[in-house]
PDB file of N, CA and C in Angstrom:
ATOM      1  N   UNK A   1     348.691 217.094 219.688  1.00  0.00           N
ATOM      2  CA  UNK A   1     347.735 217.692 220.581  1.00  0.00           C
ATOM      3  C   UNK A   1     346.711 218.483 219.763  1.00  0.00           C
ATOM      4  N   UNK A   2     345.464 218.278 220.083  1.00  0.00           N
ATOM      5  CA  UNK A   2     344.259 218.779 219.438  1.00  0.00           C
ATOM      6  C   UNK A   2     343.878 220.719 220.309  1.00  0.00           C
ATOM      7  N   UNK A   3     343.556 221.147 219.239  1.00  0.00           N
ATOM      8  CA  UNK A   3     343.070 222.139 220.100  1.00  0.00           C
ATOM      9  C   UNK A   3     342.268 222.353 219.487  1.00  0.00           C
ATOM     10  N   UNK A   4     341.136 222.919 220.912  1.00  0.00           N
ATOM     11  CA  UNK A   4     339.614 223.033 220.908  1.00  0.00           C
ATOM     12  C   UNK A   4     339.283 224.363 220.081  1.00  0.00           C
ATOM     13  N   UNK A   5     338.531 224.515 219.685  1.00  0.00           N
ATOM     14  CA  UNK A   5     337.735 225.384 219.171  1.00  0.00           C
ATOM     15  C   UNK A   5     336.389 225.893 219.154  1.00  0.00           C
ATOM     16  N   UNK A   6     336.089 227.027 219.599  1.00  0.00           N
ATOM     17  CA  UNK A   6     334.743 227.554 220.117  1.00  0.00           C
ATOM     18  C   UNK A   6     333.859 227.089 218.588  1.00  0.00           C
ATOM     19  N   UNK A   7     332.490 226.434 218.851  1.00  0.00           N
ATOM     20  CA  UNK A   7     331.784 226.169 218.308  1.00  0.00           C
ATOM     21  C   UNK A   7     331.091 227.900 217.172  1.00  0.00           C
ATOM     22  N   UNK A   8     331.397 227.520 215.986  1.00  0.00           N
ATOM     23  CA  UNK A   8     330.652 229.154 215.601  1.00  0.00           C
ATOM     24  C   UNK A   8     329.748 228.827 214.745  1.00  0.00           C
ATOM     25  N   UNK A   9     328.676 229.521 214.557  1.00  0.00           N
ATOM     26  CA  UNK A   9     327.385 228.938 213.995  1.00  0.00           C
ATOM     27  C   UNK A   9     327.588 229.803 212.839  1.00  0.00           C
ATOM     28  N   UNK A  10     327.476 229.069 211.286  1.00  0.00           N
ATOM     29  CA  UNK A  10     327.830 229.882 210.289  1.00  0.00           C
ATOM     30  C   UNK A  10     326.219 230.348 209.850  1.00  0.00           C
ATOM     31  N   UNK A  11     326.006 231.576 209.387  1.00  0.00           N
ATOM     32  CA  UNK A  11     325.044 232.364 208.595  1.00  0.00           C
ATOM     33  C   UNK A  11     324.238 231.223 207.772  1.00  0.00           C
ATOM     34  N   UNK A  12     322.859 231.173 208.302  1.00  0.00           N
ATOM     35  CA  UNK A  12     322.264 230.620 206.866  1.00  0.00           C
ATOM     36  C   UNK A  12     322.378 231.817 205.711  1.00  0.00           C
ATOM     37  N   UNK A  13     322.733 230.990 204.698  1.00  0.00           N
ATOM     38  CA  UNK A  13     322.381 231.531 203.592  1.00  0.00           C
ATOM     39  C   UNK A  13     321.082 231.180 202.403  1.00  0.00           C
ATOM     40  N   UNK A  14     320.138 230.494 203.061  1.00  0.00           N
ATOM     41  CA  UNK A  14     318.651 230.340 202.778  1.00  0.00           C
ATOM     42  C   UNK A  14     318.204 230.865 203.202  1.00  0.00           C
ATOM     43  N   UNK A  15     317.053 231.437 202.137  1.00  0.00           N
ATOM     44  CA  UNK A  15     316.136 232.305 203.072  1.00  0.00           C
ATOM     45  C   UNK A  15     315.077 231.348 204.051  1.00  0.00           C
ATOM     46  N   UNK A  16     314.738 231.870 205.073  1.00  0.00           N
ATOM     47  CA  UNK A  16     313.830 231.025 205.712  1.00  0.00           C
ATOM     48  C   UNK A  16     312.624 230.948 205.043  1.00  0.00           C
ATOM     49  N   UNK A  17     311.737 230.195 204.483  1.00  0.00           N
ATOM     50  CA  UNK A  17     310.663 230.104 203.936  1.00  0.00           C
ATOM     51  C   UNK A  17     309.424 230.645 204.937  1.00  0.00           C
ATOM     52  N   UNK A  18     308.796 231.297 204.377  1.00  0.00           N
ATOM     53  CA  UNK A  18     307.147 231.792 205.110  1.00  0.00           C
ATOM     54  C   UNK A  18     306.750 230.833 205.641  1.00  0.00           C
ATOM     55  N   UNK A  19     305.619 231.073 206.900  1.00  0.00           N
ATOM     56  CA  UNK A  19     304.960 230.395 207.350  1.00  0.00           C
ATOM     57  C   UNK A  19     303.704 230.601 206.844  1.00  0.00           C
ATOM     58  N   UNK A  20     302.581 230.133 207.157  1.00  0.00           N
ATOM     59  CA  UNK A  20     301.097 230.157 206.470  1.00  0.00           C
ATOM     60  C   UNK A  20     300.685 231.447 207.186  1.00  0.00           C
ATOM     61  N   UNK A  21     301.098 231.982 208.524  1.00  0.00           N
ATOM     62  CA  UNK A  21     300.713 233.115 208.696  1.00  0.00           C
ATOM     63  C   UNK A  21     301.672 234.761 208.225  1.00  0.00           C
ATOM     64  N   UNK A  22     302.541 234.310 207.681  1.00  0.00           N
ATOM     65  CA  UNK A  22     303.429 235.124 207.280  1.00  0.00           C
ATOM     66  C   UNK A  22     303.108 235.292 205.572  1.00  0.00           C
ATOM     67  N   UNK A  23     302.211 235.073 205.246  1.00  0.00           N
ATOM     68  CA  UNK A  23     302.140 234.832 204.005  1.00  0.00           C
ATOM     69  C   UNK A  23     300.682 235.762 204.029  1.00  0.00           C
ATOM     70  N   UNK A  24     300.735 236.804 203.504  1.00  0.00           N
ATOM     71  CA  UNK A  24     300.198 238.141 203.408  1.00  0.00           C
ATOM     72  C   UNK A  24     298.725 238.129 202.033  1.00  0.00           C
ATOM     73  N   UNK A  25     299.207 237.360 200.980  1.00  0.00           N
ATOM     74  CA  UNK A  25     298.369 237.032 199.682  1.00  0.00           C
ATOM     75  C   UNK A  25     297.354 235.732 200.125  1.00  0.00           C
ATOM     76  N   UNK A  26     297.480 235.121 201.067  1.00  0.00           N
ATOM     77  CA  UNK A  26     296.812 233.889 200.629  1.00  0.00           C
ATOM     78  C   UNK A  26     294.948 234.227 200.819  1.00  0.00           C
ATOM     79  N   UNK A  27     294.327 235.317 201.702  1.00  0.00           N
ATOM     80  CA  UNK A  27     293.469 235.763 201.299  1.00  0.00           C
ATOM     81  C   UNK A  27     292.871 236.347 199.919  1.00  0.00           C
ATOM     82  N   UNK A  28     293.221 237.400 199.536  1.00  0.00           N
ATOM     83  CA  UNK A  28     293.421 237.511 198.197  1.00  0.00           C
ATOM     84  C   UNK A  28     292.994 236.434 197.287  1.00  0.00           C
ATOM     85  N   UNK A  29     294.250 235.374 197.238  1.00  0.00           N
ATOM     86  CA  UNK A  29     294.117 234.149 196.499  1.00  0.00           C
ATOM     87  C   UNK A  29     292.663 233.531 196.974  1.00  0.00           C
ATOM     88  N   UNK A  30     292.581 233.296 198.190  1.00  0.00           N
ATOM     89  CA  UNK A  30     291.317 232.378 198.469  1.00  0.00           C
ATOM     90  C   UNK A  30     290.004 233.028 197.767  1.00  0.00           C
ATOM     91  N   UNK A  31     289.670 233.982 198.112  1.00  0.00           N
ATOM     92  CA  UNK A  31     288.599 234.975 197.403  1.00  0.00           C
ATOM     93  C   UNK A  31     288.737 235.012 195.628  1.00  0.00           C
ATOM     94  N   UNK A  32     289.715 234.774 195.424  1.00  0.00           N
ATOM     95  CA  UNK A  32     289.270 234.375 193.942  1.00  0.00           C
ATOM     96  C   UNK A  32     288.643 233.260 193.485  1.00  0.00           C
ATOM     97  N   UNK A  33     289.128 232.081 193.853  1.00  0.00           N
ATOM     98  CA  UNK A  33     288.694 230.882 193.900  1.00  0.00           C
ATOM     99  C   UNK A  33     287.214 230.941 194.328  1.00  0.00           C
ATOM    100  N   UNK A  34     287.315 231.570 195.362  1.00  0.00           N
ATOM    101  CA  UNK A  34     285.880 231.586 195.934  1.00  0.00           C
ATOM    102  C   UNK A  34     284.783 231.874 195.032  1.00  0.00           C
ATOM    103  N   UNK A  35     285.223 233.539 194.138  1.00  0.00           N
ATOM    104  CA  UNK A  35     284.111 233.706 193.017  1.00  0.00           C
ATOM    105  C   UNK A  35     284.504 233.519 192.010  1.00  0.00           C
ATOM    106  N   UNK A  36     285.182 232.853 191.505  1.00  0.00           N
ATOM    107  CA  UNK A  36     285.174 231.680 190.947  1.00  0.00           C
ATOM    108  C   UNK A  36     284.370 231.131 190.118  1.00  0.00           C
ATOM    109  N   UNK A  37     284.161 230.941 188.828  1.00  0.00           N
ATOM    110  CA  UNK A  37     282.495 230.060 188.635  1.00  0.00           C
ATOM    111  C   UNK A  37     283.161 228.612 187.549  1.00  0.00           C
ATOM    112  N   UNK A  38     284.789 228.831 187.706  1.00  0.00           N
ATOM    113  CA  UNK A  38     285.351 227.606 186.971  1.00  0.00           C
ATOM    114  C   UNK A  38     287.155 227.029 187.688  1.00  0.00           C
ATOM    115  N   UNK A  39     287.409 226.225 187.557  1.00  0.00           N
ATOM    116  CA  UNK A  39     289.019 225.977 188.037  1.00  0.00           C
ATOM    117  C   UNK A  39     289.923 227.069 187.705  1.00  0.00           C
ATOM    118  N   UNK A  40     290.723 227.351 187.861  1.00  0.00           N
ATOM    119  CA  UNK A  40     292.026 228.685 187.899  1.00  0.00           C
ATOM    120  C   UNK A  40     292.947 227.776 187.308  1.00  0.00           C
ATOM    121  N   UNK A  41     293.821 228.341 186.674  1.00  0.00           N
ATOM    122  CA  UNK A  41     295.515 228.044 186.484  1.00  0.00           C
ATOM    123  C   UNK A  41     296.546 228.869 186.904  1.00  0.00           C
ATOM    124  N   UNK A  42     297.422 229.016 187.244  1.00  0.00           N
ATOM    125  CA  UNK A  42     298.673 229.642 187.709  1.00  0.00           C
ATOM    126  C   UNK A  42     298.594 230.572 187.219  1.00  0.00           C
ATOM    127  N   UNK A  43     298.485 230.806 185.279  1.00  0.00           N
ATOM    128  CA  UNK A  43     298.160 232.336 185.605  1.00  0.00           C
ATOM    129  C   UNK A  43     297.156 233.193 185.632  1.00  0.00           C
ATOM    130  N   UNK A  44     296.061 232.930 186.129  1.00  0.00           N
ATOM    131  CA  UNK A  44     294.944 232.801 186.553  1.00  0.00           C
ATOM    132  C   UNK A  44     294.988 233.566 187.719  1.00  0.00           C
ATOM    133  N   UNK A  45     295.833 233.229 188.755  1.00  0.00           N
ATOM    134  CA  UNK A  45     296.317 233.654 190.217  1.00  0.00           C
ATOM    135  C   UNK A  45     297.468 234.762 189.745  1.00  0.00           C
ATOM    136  N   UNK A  46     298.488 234.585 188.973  1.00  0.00           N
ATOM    137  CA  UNK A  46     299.259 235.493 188.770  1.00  0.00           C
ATOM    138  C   UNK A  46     298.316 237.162 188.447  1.00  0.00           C
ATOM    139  N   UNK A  47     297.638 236.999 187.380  1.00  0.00           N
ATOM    140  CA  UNK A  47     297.180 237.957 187.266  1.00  0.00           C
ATOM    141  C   UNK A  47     296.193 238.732 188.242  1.00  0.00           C
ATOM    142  N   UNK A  48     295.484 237.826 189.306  1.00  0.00           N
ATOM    143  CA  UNK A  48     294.897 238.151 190.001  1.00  0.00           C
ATOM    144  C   UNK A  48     295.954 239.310 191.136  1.00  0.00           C
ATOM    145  N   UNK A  49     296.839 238.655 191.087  1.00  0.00           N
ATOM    146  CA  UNK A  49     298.079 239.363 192.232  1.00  0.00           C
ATOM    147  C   UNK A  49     298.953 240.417 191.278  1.00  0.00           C
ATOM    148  N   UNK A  50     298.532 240.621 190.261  1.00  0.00           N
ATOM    149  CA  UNK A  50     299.189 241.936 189.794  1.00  0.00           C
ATOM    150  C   UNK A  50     299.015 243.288 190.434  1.00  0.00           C
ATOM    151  N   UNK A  51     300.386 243.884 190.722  1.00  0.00           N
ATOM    152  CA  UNK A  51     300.069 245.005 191.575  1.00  0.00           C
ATOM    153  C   UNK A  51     299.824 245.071 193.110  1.00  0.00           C
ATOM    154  N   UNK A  52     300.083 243.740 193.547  1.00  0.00           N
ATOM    155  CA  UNK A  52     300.051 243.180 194.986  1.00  0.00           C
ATOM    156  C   UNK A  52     301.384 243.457 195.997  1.00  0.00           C
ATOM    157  N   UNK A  53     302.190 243.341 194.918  1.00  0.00           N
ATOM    158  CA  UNK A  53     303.853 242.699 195.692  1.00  0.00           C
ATOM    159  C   UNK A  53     304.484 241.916 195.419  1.00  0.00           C
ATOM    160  N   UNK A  54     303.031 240.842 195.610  1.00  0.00           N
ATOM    161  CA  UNK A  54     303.959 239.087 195.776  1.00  0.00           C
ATOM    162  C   UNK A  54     304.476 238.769 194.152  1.00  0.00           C
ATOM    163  N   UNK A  55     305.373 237.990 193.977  1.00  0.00           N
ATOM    164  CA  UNK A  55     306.726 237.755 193.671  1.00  0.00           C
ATOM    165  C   UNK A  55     305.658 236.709 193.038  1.00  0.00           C
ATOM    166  N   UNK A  56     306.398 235.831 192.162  1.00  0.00           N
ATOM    167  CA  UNK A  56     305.547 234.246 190.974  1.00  0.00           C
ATOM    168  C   UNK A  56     306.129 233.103 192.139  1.00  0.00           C
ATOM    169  N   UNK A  57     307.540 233.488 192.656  1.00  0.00           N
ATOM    170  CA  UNK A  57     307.709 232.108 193.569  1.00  0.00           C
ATOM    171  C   UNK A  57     306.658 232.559 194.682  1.00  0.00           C
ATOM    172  N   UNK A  58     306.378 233.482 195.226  1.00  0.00           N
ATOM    173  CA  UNK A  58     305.463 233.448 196.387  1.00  0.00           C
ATOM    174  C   UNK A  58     303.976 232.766 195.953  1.00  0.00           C
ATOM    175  N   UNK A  59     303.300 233.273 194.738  1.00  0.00           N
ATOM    176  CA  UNK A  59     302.575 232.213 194.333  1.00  0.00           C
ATOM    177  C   UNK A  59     302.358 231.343 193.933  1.00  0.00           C
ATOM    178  N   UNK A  60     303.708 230.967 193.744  1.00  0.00           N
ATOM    179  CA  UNK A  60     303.617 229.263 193.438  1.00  0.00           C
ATOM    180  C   UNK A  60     303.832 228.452 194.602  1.00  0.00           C
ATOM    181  N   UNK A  61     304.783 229.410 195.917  1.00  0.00           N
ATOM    182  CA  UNK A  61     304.582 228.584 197.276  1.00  0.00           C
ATOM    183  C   UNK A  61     303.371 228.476 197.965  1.00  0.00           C
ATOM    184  N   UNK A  62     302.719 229.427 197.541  1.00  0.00           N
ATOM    185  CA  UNK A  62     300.856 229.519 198.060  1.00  0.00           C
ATOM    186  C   UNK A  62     300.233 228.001 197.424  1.00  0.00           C
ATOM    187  N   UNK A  63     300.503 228.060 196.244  1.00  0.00           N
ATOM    188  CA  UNK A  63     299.671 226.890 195.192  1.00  0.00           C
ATOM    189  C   UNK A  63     300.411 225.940 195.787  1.00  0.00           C
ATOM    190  N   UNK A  64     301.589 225.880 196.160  1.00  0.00           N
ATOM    191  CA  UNK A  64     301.470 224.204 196.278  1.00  0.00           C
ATOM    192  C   UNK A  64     301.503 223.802 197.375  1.00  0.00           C
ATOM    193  N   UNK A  65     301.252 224.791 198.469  1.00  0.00           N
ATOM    194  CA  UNK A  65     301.259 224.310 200.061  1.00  0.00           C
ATOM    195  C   UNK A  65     299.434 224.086 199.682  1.00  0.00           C
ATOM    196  N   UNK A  66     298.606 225.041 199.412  1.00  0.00           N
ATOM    197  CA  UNK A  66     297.458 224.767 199.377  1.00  0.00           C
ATOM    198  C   UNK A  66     297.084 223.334 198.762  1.00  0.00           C
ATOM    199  N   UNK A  67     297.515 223.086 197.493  1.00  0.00           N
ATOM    200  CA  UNK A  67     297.369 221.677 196.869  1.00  0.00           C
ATOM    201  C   UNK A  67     297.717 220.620 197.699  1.00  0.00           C
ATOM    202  N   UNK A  68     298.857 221.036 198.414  1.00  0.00           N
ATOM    203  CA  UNK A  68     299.526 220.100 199.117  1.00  0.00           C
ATOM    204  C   UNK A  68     298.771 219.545 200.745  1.00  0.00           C
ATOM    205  N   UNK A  69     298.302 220.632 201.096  1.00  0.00           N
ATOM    206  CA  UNK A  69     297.582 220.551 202.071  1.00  0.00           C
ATOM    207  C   UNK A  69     296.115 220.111 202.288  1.00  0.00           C
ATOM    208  N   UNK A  70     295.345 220.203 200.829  1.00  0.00           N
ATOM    209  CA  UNK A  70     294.252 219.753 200.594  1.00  0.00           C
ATOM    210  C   UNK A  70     293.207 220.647 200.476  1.00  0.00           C
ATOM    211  N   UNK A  71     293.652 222.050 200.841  1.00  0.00           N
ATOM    212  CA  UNK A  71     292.329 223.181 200.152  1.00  0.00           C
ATOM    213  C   UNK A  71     292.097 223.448 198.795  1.00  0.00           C
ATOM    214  N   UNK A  72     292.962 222.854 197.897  1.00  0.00           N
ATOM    215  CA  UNK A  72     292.691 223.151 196.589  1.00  0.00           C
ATOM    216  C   UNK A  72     292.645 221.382 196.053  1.00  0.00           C
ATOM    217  N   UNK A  73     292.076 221.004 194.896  1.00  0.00           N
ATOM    218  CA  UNK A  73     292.021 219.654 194.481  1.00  0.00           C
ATOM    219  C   UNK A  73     292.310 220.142 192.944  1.00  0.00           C
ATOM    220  N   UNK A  74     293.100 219.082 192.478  1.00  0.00           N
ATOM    221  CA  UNK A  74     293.154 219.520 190.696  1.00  0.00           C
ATOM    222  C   UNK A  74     292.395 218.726 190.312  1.00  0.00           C
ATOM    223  N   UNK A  75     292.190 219.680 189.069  1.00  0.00           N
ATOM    224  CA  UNK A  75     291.039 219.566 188.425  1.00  0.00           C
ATOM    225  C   UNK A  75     291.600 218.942 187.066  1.00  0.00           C
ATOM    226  N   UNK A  76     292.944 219.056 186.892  1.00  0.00           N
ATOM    227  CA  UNK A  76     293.144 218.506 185.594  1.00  0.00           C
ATOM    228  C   UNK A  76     293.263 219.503 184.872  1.00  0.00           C
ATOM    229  N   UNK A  77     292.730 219.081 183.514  1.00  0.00           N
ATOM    230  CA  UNK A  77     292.964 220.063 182.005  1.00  0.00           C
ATOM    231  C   UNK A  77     291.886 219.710 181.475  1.00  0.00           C
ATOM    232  N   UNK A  78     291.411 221.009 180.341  1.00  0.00           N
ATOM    233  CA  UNK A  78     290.643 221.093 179.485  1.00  0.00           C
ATOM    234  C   UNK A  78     290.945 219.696 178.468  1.00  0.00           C
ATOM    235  N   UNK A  79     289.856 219.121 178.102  1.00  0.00           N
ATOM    236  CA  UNK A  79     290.275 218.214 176.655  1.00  0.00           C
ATOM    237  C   UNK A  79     289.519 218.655 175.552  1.00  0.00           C
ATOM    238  N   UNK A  80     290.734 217.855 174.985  1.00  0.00           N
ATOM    239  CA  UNK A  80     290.102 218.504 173.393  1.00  0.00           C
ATOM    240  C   UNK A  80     288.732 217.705 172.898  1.00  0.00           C
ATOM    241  N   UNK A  81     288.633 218.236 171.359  1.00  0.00           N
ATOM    242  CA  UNK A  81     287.541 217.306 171.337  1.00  0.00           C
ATOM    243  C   UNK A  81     287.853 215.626 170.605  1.00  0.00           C
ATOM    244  N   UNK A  82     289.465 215.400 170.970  1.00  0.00           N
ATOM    245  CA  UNK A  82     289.679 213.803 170.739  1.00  0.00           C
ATOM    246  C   UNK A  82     290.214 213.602 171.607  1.00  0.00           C
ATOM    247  N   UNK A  83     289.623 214.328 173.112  1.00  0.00           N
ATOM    248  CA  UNK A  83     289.937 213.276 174.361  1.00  0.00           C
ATOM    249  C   UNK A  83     291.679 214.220 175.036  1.00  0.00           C
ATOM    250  N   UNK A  84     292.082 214.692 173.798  1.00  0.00           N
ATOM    251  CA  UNK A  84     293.342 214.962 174.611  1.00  0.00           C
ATOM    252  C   UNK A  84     293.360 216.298 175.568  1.00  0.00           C
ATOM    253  N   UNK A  85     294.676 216.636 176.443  1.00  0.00           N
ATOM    254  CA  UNK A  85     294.848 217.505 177.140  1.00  0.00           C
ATOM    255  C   UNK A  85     295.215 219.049 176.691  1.00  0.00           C
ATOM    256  N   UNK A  86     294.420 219.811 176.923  1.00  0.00           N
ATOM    257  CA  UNK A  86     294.685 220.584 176.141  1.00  0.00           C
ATOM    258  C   UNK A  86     295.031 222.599 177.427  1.00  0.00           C
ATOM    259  N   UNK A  87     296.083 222.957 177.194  1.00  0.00           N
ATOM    260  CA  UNK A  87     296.075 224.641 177.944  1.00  0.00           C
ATOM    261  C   UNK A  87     296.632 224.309 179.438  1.00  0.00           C
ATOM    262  N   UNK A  88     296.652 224.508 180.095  1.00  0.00           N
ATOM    263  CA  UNK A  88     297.327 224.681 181.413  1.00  0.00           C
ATOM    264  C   UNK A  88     296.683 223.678 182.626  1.00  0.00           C
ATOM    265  N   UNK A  89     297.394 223.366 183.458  1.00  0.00           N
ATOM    266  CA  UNK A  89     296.583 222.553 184.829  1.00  0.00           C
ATOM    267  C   UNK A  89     295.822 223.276 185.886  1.00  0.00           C
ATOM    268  N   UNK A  90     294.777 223.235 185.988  1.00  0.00           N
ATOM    269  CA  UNK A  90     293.748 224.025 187.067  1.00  0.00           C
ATOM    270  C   UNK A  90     293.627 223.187 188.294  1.00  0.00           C
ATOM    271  N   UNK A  91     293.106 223.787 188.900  1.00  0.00           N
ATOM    272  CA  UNK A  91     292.512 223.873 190.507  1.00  0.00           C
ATOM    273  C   UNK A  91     291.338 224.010 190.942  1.00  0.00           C
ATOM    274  N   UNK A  92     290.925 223.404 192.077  1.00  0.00           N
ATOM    275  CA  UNK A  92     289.803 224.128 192.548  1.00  0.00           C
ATOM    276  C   UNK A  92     289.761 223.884 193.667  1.00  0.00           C
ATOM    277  N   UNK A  93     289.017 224.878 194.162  1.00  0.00           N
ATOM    278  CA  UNK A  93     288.622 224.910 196.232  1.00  0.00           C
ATOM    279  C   UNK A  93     288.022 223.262 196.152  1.00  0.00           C
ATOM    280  N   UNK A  94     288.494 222.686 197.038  1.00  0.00           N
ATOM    281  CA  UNK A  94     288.149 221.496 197.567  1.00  0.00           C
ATOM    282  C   UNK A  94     286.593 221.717 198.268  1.00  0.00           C
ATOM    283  N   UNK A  95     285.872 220.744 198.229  1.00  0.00           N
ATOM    284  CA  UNK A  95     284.317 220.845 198.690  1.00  0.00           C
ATOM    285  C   UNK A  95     284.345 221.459 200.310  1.00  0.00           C
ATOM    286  N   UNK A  96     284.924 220.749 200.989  1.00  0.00           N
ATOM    287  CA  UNK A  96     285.242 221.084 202.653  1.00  0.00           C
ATOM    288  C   UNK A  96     285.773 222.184 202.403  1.00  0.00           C
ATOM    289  N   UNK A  97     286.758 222.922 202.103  1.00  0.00           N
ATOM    290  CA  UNK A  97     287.317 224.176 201.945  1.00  0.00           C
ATOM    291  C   UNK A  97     286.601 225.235 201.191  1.00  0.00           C
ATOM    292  N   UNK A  98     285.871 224.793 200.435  1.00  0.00           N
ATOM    293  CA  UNK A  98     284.926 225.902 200.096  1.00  0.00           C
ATOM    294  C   UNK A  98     283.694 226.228 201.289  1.00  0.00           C
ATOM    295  N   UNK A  99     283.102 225.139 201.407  1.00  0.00           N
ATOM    296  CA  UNK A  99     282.141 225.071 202.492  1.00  0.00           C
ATOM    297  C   UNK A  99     282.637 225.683 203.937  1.00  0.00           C
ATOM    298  N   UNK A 100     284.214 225.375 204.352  1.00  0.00           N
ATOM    299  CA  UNK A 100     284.481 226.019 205.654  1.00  0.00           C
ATOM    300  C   UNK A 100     284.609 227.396 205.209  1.00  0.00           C
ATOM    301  N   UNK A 101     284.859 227.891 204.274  1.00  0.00           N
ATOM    302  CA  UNK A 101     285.218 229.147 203.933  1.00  0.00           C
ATOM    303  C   UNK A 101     283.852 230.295 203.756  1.00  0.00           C
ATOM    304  N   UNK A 102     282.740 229.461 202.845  1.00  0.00           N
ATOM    305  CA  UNK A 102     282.052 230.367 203.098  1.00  0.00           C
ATOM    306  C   UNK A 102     280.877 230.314 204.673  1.00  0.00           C
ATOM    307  N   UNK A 103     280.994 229.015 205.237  1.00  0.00           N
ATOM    308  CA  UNK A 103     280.661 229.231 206.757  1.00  0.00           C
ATOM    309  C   UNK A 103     281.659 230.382 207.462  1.00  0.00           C
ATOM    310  N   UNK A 104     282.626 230.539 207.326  1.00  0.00           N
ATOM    311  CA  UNK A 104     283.304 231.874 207.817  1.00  0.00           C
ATOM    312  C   UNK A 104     283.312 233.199 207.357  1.00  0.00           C
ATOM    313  N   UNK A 105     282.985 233.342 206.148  1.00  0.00           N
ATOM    314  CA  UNK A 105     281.895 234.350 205.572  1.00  0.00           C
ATOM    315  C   UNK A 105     281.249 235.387 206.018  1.00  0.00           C
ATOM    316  N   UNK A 106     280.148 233.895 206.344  1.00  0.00           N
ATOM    317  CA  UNK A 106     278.481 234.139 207.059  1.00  0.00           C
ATOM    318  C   UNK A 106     278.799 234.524 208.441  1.00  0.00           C
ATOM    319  N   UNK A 107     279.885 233.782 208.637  1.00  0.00           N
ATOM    320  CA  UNK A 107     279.742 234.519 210.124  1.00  0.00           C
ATOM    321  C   UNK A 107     280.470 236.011 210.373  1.00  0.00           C
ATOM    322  N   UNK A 108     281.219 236.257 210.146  1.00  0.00           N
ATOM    323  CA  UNK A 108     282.026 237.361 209.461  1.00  0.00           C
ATOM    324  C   UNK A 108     280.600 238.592 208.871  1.00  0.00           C
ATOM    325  N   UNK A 109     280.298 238.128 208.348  1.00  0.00           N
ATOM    326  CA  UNK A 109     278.585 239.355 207.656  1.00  0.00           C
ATOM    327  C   UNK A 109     277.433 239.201 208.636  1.00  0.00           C
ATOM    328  N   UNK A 110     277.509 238.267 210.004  1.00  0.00           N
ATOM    329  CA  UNK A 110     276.740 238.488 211.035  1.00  0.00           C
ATOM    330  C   UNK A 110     277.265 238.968 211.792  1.00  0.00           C
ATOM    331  N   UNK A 111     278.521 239.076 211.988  1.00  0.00           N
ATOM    332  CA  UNK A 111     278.986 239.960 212.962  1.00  0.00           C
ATOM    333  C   UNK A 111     278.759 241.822 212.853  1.00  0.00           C
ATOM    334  N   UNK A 112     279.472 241.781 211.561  1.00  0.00           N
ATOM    335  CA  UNK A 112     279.036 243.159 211.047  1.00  0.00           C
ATOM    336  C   UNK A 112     277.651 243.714 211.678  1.00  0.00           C
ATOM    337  N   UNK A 113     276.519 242.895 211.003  1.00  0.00           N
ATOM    338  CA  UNK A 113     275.537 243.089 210.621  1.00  0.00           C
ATOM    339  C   UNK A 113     274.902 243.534 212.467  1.00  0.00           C
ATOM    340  N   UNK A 114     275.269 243.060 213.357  1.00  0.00           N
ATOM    341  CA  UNK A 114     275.154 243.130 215.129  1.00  0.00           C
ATOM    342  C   UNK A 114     275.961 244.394 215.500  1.00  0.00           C
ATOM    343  N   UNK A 115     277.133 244.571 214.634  1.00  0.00           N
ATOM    344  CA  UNK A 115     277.663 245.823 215.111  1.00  0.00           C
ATOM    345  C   UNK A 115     276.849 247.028 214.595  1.00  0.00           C
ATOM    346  N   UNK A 116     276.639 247.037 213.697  1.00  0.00           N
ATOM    347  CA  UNK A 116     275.790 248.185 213.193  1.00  0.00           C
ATOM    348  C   UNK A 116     274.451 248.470 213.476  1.00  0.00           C
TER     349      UNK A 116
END
């Protein structure tokens, strides 16, 4: 004879991963990129977030949901001067993502600009 047993739901022991709105830096991050006048590398962004909070896995979950999602495009690596790869892998704001970003900007500095 079998006996039943109340169903018990054991503890995750993962943390639940952030959502895109739970994720506190990704402004920050975007505004760098933004002024920007060349591709970033990881620590590029690290240093930018010194003194922030966020953690290297939190910015590396930023970098690769963004990559992953299509606001950032890689850019590759520096080459040398015989063609090879040379220093760390960069990034950059994707054309549409730069462009939606600073259309939200502008609108953002017209709003101001009506309140005052």
């Amino acid at each position: 004879m079998l006996l039943e047993t109340p169903a018990v739901e054991a503890p995750s022991i993962l943390p639940v991963p952030p959502t895109r709105r739970q994720y506190g830096h990704g402004e920050l991050l975007l505004a760098a990129f933004l002024s920007a006048r060349r591709p970033l590398c990881f620590s590029d962004l690290l240093a930018v977030m010194t003194n922030s909070g966020a953690r290297i896995s939190d910015v590396l979950e930023w970098l690769a949901g963004a990559h992953g999602s299509g606001l950032l495009d890689d850019a590759g690596y520096e080459t040398g001067v015989h063609g090879e790869m040379i220093g760390p892998r960069r990034f950059a704001l994707s054309t549409e993502a730069r462009g939606a970003l600073r259309r939200r900007r502008g609108t953002r500095q017209r709003r101001r600009a009506v309140l005052v």
